[in-house]
C-alpha atoms as a PDB file:
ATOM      1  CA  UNK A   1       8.304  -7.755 -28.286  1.00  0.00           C
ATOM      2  CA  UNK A   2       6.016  -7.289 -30.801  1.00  0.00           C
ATOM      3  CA  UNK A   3       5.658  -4.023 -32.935  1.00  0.00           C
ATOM      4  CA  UNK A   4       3.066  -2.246 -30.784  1.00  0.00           C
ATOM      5  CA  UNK A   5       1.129  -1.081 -34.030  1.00  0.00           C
ATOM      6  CA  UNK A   6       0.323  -4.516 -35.329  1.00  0.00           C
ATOM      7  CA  UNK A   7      -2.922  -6.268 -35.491  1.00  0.00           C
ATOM      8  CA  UNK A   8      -1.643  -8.994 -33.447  1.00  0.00           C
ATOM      9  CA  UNK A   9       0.799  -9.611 -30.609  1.00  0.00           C
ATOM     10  CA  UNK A  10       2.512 -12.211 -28.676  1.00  0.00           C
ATOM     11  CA  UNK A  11       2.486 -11.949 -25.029  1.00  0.00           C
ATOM     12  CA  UNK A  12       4.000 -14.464 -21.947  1.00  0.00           C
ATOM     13  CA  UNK A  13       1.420 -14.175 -18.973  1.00  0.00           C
ATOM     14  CA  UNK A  14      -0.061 -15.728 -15.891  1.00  0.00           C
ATOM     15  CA  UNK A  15      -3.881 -16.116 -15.618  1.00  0.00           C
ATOM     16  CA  UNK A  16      -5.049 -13.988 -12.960  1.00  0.00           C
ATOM     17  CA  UNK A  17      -8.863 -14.660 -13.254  1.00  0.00           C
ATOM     18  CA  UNK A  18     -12.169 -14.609 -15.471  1.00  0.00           C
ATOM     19  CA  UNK A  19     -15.463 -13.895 -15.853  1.00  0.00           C
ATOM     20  CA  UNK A  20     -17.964 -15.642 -18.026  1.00  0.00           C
ATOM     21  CA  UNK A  21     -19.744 -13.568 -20.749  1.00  0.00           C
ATOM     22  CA  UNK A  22     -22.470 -14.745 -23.044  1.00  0.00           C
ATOM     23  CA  UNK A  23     -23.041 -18.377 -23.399  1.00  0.00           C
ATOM     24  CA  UNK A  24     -19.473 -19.591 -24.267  1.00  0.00           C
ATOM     25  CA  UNK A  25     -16.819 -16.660 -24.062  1.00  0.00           C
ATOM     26  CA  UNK A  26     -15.293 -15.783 -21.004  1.00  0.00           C
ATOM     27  CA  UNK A  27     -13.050 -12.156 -20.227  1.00  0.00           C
ATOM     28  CA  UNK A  28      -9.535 -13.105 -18.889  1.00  0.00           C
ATOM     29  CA  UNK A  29      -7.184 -11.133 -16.980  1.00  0.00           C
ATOM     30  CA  UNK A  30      -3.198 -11.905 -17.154  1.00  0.00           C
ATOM     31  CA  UNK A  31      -0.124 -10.194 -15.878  1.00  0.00           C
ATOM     32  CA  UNK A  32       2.107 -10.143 -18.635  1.00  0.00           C
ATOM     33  CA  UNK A  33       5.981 -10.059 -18.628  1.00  0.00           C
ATOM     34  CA  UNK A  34       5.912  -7.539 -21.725  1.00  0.00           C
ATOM     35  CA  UNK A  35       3.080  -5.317 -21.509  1.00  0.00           C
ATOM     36  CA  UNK A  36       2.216  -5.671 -17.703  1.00  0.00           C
ATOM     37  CA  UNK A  37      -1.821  -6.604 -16.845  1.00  0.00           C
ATOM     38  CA  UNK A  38      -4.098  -7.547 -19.918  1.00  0.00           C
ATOM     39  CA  UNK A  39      -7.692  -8.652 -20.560  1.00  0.00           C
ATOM     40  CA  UNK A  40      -8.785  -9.931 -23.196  1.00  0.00           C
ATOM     41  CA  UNK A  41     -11.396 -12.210 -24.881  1.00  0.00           C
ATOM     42  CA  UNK A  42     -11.737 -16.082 -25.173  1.00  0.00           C
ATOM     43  CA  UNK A  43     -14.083 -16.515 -27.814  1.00  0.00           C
ATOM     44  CA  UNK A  44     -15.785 -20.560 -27.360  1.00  0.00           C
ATOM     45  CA  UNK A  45     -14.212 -21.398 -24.705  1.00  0.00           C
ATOM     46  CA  UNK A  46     -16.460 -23.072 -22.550  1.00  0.00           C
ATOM     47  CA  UNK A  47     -17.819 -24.882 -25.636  1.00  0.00           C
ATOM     48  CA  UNK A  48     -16.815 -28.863 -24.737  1.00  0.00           C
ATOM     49  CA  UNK A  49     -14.575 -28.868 -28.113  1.00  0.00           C
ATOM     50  CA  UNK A  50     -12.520 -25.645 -26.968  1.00  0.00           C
ATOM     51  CA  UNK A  51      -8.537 -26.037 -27.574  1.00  0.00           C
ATOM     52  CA  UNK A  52      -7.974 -23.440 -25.691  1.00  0.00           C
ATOM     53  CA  UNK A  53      -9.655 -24.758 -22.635  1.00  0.00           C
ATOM     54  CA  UNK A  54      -7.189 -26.379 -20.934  1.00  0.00           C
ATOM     55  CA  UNK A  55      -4.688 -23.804 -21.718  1.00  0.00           C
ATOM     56  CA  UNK A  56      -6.145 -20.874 -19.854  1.00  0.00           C
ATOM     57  CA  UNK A  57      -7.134 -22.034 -15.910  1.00  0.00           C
ATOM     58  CA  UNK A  58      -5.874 -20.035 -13.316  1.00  0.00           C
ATOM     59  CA  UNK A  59      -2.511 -20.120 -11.978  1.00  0.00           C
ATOM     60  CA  UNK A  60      -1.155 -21.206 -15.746  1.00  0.00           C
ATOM     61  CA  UNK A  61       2.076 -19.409 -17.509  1.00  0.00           C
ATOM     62  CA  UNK A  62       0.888 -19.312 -20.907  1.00  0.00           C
ATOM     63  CA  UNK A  63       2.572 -18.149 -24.472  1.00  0.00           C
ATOM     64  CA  UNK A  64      -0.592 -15.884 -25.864  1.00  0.00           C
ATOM     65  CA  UNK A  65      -1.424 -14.523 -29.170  1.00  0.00           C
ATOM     66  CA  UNK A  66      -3.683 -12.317 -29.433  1.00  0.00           C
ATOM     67  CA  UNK A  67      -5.602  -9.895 -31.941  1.00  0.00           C
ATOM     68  CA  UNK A  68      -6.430  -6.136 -31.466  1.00  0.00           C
ATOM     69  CA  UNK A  69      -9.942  -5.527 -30.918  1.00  0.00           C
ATOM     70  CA  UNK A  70     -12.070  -2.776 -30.707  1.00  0.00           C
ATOM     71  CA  UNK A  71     -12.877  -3.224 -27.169  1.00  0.00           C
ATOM     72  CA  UNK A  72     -11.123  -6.062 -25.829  1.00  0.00           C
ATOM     73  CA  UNK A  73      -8.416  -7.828 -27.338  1.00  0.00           C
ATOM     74  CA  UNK A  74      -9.170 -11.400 -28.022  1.00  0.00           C
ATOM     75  CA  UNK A  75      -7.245 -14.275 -27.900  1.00  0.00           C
ATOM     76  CA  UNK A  76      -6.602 -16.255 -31.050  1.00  0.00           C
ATOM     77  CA  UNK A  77      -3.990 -18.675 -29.792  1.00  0.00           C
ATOM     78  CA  UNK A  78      -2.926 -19.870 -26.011  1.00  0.00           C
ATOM     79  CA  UNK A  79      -0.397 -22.262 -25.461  1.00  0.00           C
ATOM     80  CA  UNK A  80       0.109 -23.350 -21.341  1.00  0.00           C
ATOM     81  CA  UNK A  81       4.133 -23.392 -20.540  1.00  0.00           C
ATOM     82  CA  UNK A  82       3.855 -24.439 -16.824  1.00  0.00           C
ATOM     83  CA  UNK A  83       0.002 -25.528 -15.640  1.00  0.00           C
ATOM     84  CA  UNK A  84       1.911 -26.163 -11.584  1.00  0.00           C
ATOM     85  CA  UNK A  85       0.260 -29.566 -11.073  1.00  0.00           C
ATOM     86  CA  UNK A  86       1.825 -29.886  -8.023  1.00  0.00           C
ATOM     87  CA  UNK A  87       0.274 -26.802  -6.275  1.00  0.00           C
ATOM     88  CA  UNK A  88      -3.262 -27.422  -8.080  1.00  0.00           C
ATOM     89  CA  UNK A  89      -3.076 -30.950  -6.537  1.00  0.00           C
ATOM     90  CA  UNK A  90      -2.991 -29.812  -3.082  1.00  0.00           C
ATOM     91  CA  UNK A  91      -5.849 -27.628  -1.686  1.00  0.00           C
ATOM     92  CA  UNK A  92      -3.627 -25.625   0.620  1.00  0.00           C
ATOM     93  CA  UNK A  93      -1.090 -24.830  -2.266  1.00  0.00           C
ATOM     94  CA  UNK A  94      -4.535 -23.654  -4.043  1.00  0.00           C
ATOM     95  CA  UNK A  95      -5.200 -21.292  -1.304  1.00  0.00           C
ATOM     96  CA  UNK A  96      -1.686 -19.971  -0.944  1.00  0.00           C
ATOM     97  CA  UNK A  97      -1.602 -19.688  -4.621  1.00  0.00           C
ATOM     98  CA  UNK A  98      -4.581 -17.393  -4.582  1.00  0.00           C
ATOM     99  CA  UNK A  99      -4.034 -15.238  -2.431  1.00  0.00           C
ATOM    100  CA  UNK A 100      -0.656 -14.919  -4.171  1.00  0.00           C
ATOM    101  CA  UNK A 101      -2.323 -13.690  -7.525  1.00  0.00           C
ATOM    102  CA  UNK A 102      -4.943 -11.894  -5.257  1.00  0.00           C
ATOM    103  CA  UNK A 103      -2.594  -9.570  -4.020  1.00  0.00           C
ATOM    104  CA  UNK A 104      -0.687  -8.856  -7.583  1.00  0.00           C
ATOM    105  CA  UNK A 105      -4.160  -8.266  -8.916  1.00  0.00           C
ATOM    106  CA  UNK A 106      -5.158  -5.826  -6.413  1.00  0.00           C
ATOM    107  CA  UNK A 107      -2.228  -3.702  -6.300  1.00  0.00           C
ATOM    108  CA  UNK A 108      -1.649  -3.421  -9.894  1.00  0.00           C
ATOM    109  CA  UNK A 109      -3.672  -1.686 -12.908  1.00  0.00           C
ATOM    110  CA  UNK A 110      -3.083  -2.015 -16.746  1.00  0.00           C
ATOM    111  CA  UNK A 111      -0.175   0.592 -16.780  1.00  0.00           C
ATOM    112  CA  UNK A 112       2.236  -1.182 -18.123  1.00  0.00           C
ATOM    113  CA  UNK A 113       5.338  -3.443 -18.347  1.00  0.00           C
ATOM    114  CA  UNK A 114       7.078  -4.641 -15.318  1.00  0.00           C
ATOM    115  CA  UNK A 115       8.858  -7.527 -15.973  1.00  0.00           C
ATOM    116  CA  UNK A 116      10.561  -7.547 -12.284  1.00  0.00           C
ATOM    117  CA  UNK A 117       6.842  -8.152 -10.842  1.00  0.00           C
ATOM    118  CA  UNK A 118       6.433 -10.696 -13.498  1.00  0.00           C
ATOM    119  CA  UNK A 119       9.474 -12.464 -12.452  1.00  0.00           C
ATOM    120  CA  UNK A 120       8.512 -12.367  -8.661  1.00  0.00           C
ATOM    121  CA  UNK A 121       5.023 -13.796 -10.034  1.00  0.00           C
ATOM    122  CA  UNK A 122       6.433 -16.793 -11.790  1.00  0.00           C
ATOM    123  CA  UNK A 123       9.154 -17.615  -9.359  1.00  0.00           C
ATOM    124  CA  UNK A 124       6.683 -17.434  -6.700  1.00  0.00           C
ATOM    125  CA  UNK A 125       4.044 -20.043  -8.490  1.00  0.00           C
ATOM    126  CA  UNK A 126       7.442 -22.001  -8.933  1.00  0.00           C
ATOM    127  CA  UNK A 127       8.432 -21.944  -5.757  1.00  0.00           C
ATOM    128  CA  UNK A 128       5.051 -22.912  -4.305  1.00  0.00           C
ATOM    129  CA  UNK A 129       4.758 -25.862  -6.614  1.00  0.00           C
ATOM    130  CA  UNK A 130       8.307 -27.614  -6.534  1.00  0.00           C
ATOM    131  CA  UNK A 131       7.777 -28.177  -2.274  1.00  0.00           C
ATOM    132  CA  UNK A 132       9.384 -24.863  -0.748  1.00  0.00           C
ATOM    133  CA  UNK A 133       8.082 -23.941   2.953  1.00  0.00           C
ATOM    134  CA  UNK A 134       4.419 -22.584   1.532  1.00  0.00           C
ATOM    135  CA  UNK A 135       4.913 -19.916   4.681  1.00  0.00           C
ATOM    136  CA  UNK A 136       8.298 -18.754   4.137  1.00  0.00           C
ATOM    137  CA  UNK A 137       7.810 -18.764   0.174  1.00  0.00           C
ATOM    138  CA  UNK A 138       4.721 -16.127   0.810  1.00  0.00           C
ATOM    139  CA  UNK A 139       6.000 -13.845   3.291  1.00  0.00           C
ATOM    140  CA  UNK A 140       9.232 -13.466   1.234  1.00  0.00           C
ATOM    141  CA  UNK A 141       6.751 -12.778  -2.227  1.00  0.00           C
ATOM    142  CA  UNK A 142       4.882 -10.111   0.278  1.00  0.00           C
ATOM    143  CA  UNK A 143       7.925  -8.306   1.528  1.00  0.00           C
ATOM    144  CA  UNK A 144       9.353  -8.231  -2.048  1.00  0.00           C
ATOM    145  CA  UNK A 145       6.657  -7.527  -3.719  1.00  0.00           C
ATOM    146  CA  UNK A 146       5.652  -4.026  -1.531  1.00  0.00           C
ATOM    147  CA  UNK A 147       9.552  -3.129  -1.914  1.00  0.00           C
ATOM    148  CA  UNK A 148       8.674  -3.459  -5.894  1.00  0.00           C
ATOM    149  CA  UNK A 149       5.685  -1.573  -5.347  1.00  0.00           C
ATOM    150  CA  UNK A 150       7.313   1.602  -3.284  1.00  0.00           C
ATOM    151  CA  UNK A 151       5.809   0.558  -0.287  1.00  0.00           C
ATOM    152  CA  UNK A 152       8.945  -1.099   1.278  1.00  0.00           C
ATOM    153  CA  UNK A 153       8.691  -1.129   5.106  1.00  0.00           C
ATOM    154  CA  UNK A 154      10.767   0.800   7.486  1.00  0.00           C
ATOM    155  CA  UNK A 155      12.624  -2.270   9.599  1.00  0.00           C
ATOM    156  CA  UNK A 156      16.413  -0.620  10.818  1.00  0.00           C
ATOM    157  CA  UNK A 157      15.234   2.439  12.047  1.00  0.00           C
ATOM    158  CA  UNK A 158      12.558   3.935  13.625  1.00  0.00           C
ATOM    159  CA  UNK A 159      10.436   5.575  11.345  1.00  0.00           C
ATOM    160  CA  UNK A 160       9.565   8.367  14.085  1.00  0.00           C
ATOM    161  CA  UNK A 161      12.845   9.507  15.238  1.00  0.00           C
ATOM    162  CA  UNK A 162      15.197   7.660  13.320  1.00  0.00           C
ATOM    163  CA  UNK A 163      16.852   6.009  15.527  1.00  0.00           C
ATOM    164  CA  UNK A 164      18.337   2.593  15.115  1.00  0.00           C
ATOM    165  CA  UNK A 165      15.898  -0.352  16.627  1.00  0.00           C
ATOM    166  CA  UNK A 166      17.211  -1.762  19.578  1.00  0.00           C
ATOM    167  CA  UNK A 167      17.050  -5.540  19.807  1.00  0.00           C
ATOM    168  CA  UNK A 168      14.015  -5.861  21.988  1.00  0.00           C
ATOM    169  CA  UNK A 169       9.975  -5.450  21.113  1.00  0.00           C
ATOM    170  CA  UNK A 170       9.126  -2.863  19.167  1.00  0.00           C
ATOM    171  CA  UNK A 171       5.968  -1.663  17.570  1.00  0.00           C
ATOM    172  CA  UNK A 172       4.743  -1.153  13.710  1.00  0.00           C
ATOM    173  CA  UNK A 173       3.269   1.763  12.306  1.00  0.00           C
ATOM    174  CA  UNK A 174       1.081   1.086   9.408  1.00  0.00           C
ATOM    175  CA  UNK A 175       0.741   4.829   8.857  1.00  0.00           C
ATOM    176  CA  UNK A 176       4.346   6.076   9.033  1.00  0.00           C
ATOM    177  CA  UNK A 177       5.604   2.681   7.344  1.00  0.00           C
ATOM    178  CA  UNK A 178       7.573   0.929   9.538  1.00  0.00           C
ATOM    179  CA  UNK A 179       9.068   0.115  12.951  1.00  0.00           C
ATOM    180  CA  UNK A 180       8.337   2.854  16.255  1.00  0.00           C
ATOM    181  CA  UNK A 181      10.317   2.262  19.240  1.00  0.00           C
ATOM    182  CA  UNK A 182       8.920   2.586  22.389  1.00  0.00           C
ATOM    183  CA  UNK A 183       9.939   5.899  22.987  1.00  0.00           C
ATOM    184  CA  UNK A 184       8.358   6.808  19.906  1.00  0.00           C
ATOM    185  CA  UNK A 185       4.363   5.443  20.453  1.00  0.00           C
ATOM    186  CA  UNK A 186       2.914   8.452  20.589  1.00  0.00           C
ATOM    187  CA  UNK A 187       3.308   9.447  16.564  1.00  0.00           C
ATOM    188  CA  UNK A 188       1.217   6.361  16.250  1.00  0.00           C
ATOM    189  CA  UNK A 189      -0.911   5.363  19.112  1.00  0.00           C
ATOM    190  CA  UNK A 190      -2.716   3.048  17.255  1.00  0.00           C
ATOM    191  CA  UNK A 191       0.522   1.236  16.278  1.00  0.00           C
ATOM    192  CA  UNK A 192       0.904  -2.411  16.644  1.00  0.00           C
ATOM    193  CA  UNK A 193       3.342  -4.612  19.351  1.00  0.00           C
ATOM    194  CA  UNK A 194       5.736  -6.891  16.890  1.00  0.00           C
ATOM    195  CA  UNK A 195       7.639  -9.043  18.859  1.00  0.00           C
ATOM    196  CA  UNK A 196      11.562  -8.983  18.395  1.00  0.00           C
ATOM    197  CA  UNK A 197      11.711 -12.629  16.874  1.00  0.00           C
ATOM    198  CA  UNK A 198       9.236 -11.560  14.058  1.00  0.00           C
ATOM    199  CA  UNK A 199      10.842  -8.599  13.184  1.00  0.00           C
ATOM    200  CA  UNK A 200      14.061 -10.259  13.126  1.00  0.00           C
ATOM    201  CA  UNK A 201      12.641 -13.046  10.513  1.00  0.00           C
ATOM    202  CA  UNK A 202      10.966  -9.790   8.785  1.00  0.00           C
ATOM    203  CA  UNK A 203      14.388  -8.134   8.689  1.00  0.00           C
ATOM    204  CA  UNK A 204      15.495 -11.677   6.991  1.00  0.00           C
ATOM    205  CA  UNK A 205      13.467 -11.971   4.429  1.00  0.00           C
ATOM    206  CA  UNK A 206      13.615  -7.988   3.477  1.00  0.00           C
ATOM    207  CA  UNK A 207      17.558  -8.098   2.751  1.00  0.00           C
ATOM    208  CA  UNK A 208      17.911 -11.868   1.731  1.00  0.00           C
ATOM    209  CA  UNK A 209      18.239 -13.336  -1.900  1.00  0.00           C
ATOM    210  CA  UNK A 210      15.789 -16.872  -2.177  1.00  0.00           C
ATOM    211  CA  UNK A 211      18.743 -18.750  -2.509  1.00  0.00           C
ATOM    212  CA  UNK A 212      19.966 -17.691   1.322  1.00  0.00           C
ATOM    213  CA  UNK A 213      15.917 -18.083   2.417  1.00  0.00           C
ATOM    214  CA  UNK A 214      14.970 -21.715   0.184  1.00  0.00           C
ATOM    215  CA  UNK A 215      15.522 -23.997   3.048  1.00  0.00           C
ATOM    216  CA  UNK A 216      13.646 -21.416   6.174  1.00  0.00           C
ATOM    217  CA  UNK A 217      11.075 -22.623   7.512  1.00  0.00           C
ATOM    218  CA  UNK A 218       9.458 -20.116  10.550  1.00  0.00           C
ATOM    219  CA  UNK A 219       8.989 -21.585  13.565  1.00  0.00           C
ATOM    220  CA  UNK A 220       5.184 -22.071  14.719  1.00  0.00           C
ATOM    221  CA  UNK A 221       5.498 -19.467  17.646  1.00  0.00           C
ATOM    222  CA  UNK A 222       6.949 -17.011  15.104  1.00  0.00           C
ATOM    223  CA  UNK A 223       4.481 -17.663  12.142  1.00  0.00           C
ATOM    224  CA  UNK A 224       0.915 -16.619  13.408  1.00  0.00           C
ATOM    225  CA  UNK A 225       2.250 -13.011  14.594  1.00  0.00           C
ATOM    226  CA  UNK A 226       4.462 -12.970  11.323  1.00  0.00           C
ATOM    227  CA  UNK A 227       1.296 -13.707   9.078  1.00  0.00           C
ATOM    228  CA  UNK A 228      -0.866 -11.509  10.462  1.00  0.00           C
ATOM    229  CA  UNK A 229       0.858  -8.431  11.445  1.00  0.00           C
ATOM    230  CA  UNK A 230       1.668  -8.636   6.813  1.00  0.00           C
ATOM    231  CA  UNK A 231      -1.592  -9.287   6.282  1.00  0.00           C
ATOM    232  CA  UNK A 232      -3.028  -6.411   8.165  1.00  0.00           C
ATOM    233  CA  UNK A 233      -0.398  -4.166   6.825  1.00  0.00           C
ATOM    234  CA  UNK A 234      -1.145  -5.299   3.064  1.00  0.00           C
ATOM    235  CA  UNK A 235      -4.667  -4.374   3.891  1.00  0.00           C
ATOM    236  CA  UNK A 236      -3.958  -1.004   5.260  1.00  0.00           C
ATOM    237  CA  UNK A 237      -2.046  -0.355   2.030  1.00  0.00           C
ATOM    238  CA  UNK A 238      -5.064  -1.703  -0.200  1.00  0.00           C
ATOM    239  CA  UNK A 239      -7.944   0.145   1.674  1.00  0.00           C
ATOM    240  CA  UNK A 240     -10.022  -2.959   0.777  1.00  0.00           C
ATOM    241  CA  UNK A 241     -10.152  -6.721   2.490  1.00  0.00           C
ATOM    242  CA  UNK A 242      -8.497  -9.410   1.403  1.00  0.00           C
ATOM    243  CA  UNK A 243     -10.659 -12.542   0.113  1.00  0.00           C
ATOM    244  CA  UNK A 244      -8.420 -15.315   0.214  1.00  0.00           C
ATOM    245  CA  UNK A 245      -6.980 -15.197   3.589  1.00  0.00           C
ATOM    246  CA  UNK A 246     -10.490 -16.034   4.808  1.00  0.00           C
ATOM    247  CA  UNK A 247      -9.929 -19.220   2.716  1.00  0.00           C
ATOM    248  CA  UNK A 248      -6.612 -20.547   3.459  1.00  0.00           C
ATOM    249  CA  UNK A 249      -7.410 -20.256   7.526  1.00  0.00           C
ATOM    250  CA  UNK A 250     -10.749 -22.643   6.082  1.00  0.00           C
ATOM    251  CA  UNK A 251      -8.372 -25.110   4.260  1.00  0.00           C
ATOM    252  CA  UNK A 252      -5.449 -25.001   7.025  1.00  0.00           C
END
């Protein structure tokens, strides 16, 4: 890593998004493997003659260097290591990709390196771009990525009385974090029914490794409860509505 003291650093990232400023600069945000979310400055870059143009569009693992300034860093080089044609070519991939950096963006603030959500970042894009089951490659970067966060659900046990869950339907707490047996509703009356098969394929993709999970692909009476049951509880954990689910139900 660089000395933190220099003028100038070099960082690996992923774009995460960017706003336009002023007639040809734009503000980009990345999640960087050494220093953990960064914005910073593209000087001319929507000027047709930019190099760095085609070096900075969303989804892209780029090699950055970048200068200290005295508000926002800016970026004096950017150099694109993996641009995922494959997912940018498809307009479902785009959508699953999204909401993918969506949910990395919204959970995380600049406070530093943390090179294991990096990783989960990059080998997610990957995943998503070299033909993986889109479903089962963003369910397993959801469950991973709130066990990363601290936020790792209860799925054994209930999370009432501790009990182990017996193999029939159960319900899920959003507020206590996990599964409540039957017996156990009224902690949570508001909880939510979660079929045994879901929680089962839940279970599987909490305590797997990807190379045990690369092949999976949910079944279609599985995958609508699976999807939205995480999406609601990602939500409950954000306090604040998801944009880009809205958009991959438009493109599927």
């Amino acid at each position: 890593m660089t000395d933190p003291d220099s003028r100038s650093y070099r960082a690996q990232g992923v774009v995460l998004r960017h706003v336009e400023v002023g007639e040809a600069d734009q503000i980009l945000t990345f999640y960087t493997l050494e220093y953990g979310k960064v914005q910073a400055i593209a000087k001319g870059i929507r000027k047709l003659r930019s190099r760095k143009a085609g070096h900075l569009e969303p989804f892209s693992r780029v090699e950055l260097m970048l200068a200290r300034g005295r508000n926002l860093d800016v970026i004096s080089q950017a150099e694109a290591q993996n641009t995922y044609e494959n997912l940018r070519a498809d307009l479902k991939l785009i959508a699953y990709g999204a909401y993918v950096i969506e949910l990395l963006d919204r959970f995380t603030y600049e406070e530093g390196e943390n090179r294991l959500l990096f990783n989960l970042l990059v080998d997610t894009l990957a995943r998503l771009d070299e033909g993986a089951s889109a479903q089962t490659v963003v369910h397993y970067y959801e469950i991973q990525l709130m066990d990363l966060l601290g936020f790792k659900p209860q799925l054994q046990v209930c999370a009432a009385c501790g009990e182990r869950v017996k193999p029939e339907n159960q319900f899920f707490s959003a507020k206590m974090g996990g599964v409540l047996c039957p017996n156990s509703l009224s902690a949570d009356p508001g909880a939510w029914r979660v079929s045994l098969g879901a929680l089962k394929y839940m279970r599987h993709l909490q305590r797997s490794p990807w190379s045990k999970l690369k092949n999976l692909v949910i079944p279609p009476e599985i995958e609508p409860e699976l999807s939205s049951l995480l999406e609601r509880y990602l939500t409950y954990l954000l306090e604040y509505g998801l944009r880009t689910p809205g958009f991959l139900k438009a493109v599927s």
